[in-house]
Structure formats: structure tokens, C-alpha cells
N, C-alpha and C. Protein backbone atom coordinates (compact mmCIF):
# COMPACT_ATOMS: atom_id res chain seq x y z
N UNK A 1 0.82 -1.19 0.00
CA UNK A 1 0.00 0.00 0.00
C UNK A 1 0.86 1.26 0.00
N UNK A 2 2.06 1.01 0.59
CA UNK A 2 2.59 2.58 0.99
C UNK A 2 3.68 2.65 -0.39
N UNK A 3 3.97 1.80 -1.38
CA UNK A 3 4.74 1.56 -2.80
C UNK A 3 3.01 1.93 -3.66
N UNK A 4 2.20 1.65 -3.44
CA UNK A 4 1.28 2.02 -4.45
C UNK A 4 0.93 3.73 -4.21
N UNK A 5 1.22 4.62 -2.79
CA UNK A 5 0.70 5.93 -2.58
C UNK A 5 1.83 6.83 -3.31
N UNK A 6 3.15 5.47 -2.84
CA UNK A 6 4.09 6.58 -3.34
C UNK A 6 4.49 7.02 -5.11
N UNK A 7 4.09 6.17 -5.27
CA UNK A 7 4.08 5.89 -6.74
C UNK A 7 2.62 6.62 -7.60
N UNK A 8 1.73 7.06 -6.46
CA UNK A 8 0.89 8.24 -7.27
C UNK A 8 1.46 8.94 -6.87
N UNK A 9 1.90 9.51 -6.01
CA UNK A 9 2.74 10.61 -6.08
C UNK A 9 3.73 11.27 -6.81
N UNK A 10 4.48 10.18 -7.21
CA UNK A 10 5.62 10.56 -8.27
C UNK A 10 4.73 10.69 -9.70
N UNK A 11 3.72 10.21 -10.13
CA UNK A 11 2.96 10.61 -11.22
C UNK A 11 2.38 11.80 -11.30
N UNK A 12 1.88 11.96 -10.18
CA UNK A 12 1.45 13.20 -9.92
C UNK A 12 2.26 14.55 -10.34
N UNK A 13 3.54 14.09 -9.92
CA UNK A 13 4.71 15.32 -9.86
C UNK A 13 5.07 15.32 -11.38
N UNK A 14 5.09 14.14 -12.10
CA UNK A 14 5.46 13.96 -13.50
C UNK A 14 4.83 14.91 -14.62
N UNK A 15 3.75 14.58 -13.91
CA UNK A 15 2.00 15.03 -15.21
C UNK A 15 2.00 16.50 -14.51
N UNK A 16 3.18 17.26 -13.91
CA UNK A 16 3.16 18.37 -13.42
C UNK A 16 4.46 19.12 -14.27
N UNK A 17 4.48 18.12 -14.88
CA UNK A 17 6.23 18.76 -16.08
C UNK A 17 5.92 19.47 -17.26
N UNK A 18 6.35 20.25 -17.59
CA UNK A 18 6.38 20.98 -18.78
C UNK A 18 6.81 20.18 -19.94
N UNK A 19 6.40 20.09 -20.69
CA UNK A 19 6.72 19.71 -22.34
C UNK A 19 7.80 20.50 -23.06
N UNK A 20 8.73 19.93 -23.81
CA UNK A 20 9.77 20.28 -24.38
C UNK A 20 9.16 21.02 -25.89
N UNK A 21 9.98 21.90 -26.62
CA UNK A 21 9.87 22.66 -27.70
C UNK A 21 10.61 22.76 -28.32
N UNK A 22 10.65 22.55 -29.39
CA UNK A 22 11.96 22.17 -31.05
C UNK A 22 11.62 23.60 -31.24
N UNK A 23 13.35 24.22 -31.10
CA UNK A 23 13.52 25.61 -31.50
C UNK A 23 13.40 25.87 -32.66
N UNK A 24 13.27 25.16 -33.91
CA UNK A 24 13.37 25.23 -35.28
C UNK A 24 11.80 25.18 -35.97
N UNK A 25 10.52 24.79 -34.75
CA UNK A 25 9.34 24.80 -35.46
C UNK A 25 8.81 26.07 -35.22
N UNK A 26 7.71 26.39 -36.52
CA UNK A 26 7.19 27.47 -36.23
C UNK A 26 6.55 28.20 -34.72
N UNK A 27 6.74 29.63 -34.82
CA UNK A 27 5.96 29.83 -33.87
C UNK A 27 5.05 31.14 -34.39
N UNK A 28 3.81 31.35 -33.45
CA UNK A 28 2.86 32.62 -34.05
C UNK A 28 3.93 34.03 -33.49
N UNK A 29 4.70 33.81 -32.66
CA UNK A 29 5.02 34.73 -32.02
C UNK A 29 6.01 35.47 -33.17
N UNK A 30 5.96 36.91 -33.33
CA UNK A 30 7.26 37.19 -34.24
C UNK A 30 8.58 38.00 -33.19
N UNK A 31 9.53 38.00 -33.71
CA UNK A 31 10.80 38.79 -33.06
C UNK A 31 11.43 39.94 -33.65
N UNK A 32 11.79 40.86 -32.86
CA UNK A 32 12.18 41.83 -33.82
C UNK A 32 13.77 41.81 -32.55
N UNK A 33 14.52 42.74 -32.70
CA UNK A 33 16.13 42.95 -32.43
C UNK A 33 15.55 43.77 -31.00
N UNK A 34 14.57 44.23 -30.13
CA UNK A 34 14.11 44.82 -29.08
C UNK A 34 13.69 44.46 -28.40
N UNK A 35 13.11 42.88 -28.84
CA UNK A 35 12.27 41.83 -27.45
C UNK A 35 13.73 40.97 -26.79
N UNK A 36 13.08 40.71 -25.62
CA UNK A 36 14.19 39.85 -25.36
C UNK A 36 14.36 38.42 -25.97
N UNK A 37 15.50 38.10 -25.93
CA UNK A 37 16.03 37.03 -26.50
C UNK A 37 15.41 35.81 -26.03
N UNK A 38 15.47 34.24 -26.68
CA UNK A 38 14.60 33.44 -26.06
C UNK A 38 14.84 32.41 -26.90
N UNK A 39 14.83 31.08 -26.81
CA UNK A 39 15.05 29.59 -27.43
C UNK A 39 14.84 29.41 -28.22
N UNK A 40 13.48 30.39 -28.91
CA UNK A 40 12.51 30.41 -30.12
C UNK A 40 13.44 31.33 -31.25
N UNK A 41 14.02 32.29 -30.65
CA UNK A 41 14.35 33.09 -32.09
C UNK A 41 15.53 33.22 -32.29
N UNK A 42 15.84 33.56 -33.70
CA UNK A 42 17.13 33.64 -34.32
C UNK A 42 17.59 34.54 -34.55
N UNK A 43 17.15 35.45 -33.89
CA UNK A 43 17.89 37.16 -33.58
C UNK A 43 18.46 36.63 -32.32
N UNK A 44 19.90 38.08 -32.56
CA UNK A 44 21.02 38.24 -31.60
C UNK A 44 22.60 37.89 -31.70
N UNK A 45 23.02 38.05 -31.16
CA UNK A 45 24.65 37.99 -31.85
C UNK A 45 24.94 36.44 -31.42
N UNK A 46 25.81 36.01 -32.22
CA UNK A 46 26.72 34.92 -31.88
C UNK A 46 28.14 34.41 -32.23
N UNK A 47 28.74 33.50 -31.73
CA UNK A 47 30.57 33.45 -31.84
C UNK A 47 30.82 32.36 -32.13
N UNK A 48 31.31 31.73 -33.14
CA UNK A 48 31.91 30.52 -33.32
C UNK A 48 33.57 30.55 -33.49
N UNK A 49 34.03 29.18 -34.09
CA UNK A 49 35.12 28.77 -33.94
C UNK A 49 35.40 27.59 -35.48
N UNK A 50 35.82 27.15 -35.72
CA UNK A 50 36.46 25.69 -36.59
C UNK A 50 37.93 25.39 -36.20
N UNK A 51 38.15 24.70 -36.49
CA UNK A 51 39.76 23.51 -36.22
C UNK A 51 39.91 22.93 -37.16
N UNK A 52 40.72 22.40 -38.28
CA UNK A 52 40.84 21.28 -38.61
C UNK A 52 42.16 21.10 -39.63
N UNK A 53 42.10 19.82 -40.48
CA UNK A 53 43.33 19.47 -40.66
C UNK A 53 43.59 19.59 -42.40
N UNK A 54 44.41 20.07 -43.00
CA UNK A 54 44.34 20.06 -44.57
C UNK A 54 45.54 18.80 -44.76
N UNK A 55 45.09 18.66 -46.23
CA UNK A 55 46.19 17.42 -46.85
C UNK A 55 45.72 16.86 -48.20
N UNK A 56 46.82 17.10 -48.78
CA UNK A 56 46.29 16.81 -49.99
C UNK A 56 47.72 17.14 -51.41
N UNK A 57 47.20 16.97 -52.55
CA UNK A 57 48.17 17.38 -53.58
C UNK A 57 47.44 18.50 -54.58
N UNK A 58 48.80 19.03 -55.15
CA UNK A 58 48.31 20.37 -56.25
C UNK A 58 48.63 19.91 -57.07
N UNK A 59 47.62 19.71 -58.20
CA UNK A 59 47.88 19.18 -59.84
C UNK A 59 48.82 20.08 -60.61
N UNK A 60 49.15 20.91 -60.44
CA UNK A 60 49.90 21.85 -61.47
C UNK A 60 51.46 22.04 -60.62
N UNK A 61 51.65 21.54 -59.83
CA UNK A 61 53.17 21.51 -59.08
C UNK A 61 53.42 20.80 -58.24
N UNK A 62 54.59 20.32 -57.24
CA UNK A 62 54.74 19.09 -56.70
C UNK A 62 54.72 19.40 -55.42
N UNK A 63 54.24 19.96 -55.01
CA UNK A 63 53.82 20.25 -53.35
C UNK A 63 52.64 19.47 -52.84
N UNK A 64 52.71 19.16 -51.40
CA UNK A 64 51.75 18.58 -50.87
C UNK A 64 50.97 19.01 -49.67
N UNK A 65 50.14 20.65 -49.78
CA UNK A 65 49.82 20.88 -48.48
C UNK A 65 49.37 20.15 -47.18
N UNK A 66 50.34 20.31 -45.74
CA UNK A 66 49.46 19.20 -44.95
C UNK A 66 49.73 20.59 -43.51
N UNK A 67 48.75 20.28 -42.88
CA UNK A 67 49.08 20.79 -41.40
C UNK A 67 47.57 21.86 -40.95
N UNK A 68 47.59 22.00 -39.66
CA UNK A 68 46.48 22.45 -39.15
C UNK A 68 45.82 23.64 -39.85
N UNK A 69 44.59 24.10 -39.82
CA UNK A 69 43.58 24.89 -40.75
C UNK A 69 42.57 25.52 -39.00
N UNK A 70 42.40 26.65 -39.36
CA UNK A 70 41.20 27.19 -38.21
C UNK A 70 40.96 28.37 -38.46
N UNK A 71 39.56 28.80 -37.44
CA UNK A 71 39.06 29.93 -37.55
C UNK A 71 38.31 30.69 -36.87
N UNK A 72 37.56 31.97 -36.49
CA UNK A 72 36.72 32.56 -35.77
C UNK A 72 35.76 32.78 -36.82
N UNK A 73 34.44 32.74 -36.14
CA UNK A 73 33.66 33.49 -37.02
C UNK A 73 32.53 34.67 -35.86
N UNK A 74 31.64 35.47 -36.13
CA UNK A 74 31.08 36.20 -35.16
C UNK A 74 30.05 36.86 -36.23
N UNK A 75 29.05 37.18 -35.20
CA UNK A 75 27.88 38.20 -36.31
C UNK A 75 26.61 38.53 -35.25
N UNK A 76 25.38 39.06 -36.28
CA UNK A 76 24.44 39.22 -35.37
C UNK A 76 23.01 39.09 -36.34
N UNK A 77 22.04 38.46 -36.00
CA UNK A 77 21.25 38.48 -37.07
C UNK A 77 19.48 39.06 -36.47
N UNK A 78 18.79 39.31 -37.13
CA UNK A 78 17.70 39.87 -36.48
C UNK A 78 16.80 39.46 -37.49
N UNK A 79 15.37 39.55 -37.23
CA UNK A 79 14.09 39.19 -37.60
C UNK A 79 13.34 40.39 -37.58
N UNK A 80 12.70 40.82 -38.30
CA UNK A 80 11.73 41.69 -38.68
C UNK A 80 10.43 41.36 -38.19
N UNK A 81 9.70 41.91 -37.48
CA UNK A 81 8.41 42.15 -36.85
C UNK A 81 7.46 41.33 -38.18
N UNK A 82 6.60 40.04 -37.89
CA UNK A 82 5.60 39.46 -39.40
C UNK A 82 6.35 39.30 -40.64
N UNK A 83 7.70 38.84 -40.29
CA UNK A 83 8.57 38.66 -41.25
C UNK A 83 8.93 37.35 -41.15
N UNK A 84 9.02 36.48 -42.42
CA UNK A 84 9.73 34.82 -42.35
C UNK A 84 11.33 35.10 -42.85
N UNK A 85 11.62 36.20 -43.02
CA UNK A 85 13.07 36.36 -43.38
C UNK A 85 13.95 36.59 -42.16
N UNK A 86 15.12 35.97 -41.97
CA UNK A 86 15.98 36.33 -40.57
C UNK A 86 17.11 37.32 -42.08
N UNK A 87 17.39 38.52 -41.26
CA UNK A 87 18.87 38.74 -41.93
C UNK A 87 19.83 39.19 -40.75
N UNK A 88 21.10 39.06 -41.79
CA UNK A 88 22.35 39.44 -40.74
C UNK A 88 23.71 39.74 -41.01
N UNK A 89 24.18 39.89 -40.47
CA UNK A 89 25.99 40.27 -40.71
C UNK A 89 27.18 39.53 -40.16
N UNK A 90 27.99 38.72 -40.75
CA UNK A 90 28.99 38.01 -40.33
C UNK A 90 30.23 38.57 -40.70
N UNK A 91 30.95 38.26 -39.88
CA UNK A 91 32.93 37.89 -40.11
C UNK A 91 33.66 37.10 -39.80
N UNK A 92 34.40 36.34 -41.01
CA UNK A 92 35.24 35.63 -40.25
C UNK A 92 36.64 36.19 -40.45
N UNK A 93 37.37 34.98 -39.78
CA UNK A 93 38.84 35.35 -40.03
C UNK A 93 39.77 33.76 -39.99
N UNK A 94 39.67 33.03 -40.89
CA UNK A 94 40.16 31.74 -40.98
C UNK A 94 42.20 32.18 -41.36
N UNK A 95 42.65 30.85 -41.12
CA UNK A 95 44.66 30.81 -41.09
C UNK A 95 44.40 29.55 -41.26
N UNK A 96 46.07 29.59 -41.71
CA UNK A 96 46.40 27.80 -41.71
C UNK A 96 47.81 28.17 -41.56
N UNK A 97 48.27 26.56 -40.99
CA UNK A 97 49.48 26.85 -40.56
C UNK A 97 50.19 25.11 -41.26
N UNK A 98 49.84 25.29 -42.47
CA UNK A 98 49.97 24.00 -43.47
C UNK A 98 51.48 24.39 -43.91
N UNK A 99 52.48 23.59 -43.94
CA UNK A 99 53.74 23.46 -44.74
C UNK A 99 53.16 23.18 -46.14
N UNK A 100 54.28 23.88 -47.25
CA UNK A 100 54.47 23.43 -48.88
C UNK A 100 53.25 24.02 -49.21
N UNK A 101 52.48 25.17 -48.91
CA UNK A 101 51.46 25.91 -49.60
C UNK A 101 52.00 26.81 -50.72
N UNK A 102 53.17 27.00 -50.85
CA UNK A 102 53.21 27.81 -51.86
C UNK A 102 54.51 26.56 -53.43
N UNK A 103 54.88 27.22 -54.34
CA UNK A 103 55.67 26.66 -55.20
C UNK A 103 56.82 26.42 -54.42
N UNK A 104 57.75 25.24 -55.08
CA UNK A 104 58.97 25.44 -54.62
C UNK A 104 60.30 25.90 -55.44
């Protein structure tokens, strides 16, 4: 008896949970660059990064670029009030630090 009370209880508390929301489905709500920010929209600034590795050959000379590749990127994008268009502004700034990139 006291495994069957406790066990409405924990249902109880369950069927008291909020439901999850896929940031990518529509919503009625629109956003403009003045409301606050929120899970739902794709206005507001953001910062990335990349890493990675090059390698490979150049058909027209005998070099073989190989060695690490990376980058920053940053921007800010905003939504227009009853608008399905997001626009925005980016920069990056990618390097590599590959041996035999140039002729020899």
C-alpha cells in the first residue's frame, strides 16, 4: 500500500512537467532585435570557432599541403516584426598553418 501511494505521487509530480519545444518549429510569435532574446528566435549575436586538418596534392606543381587549418567566425542576425526572413551580418577570419602551400 505505501509503494502504491508513493508511486501516485511521483505521477502526480510527472504530469506536473512541462513539455519540451523544437527551436526550429514554427511559432505565431514574431521577433524583432528589441524583445528579449529566447530559445525560439534567431535574432542576436553569436561566436563561433572551426579547427581542422588540410592534406592533400596540387595538380599543377609538386607540393603537398598538410598541417592544421582554423578559424573565428562572429555576427548578429535579427528578424523583422511578421517577417519569415531572418537577416544578418557576419565575419570571419580563418589561417592555416599548413607546410608546402606555396611553389617550390
Amino acid at each position: 500500500m505505501k509503494s502504491f501511494a508513493m508511486g501516485a505521487v511521483a505521477l502526480s509530480f510527472a504530469g506536473l512537467t512541462a513539455s519540451a519545444h523544437a527551436g526550429d518549429l514554427y511559432s505565431p510569435r514574431s521577433y524583432t532585435v528589441y524583445q528579449p532574446l529566447d530559445a525560439l528566435s534567431w535574432a542576436g549575436p553569436y561566436l563561433g570557432g572551426n579547427l581542422g586538418y588540410q592534406w592533400g596534392t596540387v595538380s599543377n606543381n609538386p607540393t603537398r599541403p598538410t598541417g592544421l587549418v582554423g578559424g573565428a567566425q562572429a555576427g548578429y542576425n535579427w528578424r523583422p516584426t511578421g517577417n519569415n526572413w531572418v537577416f544578418g551580418v557576419e565575419g570571419d577570419l580563418e589561417a592555416t598553418g599548413a607546410d608546402d602551400t606555396f611553389a617550390p
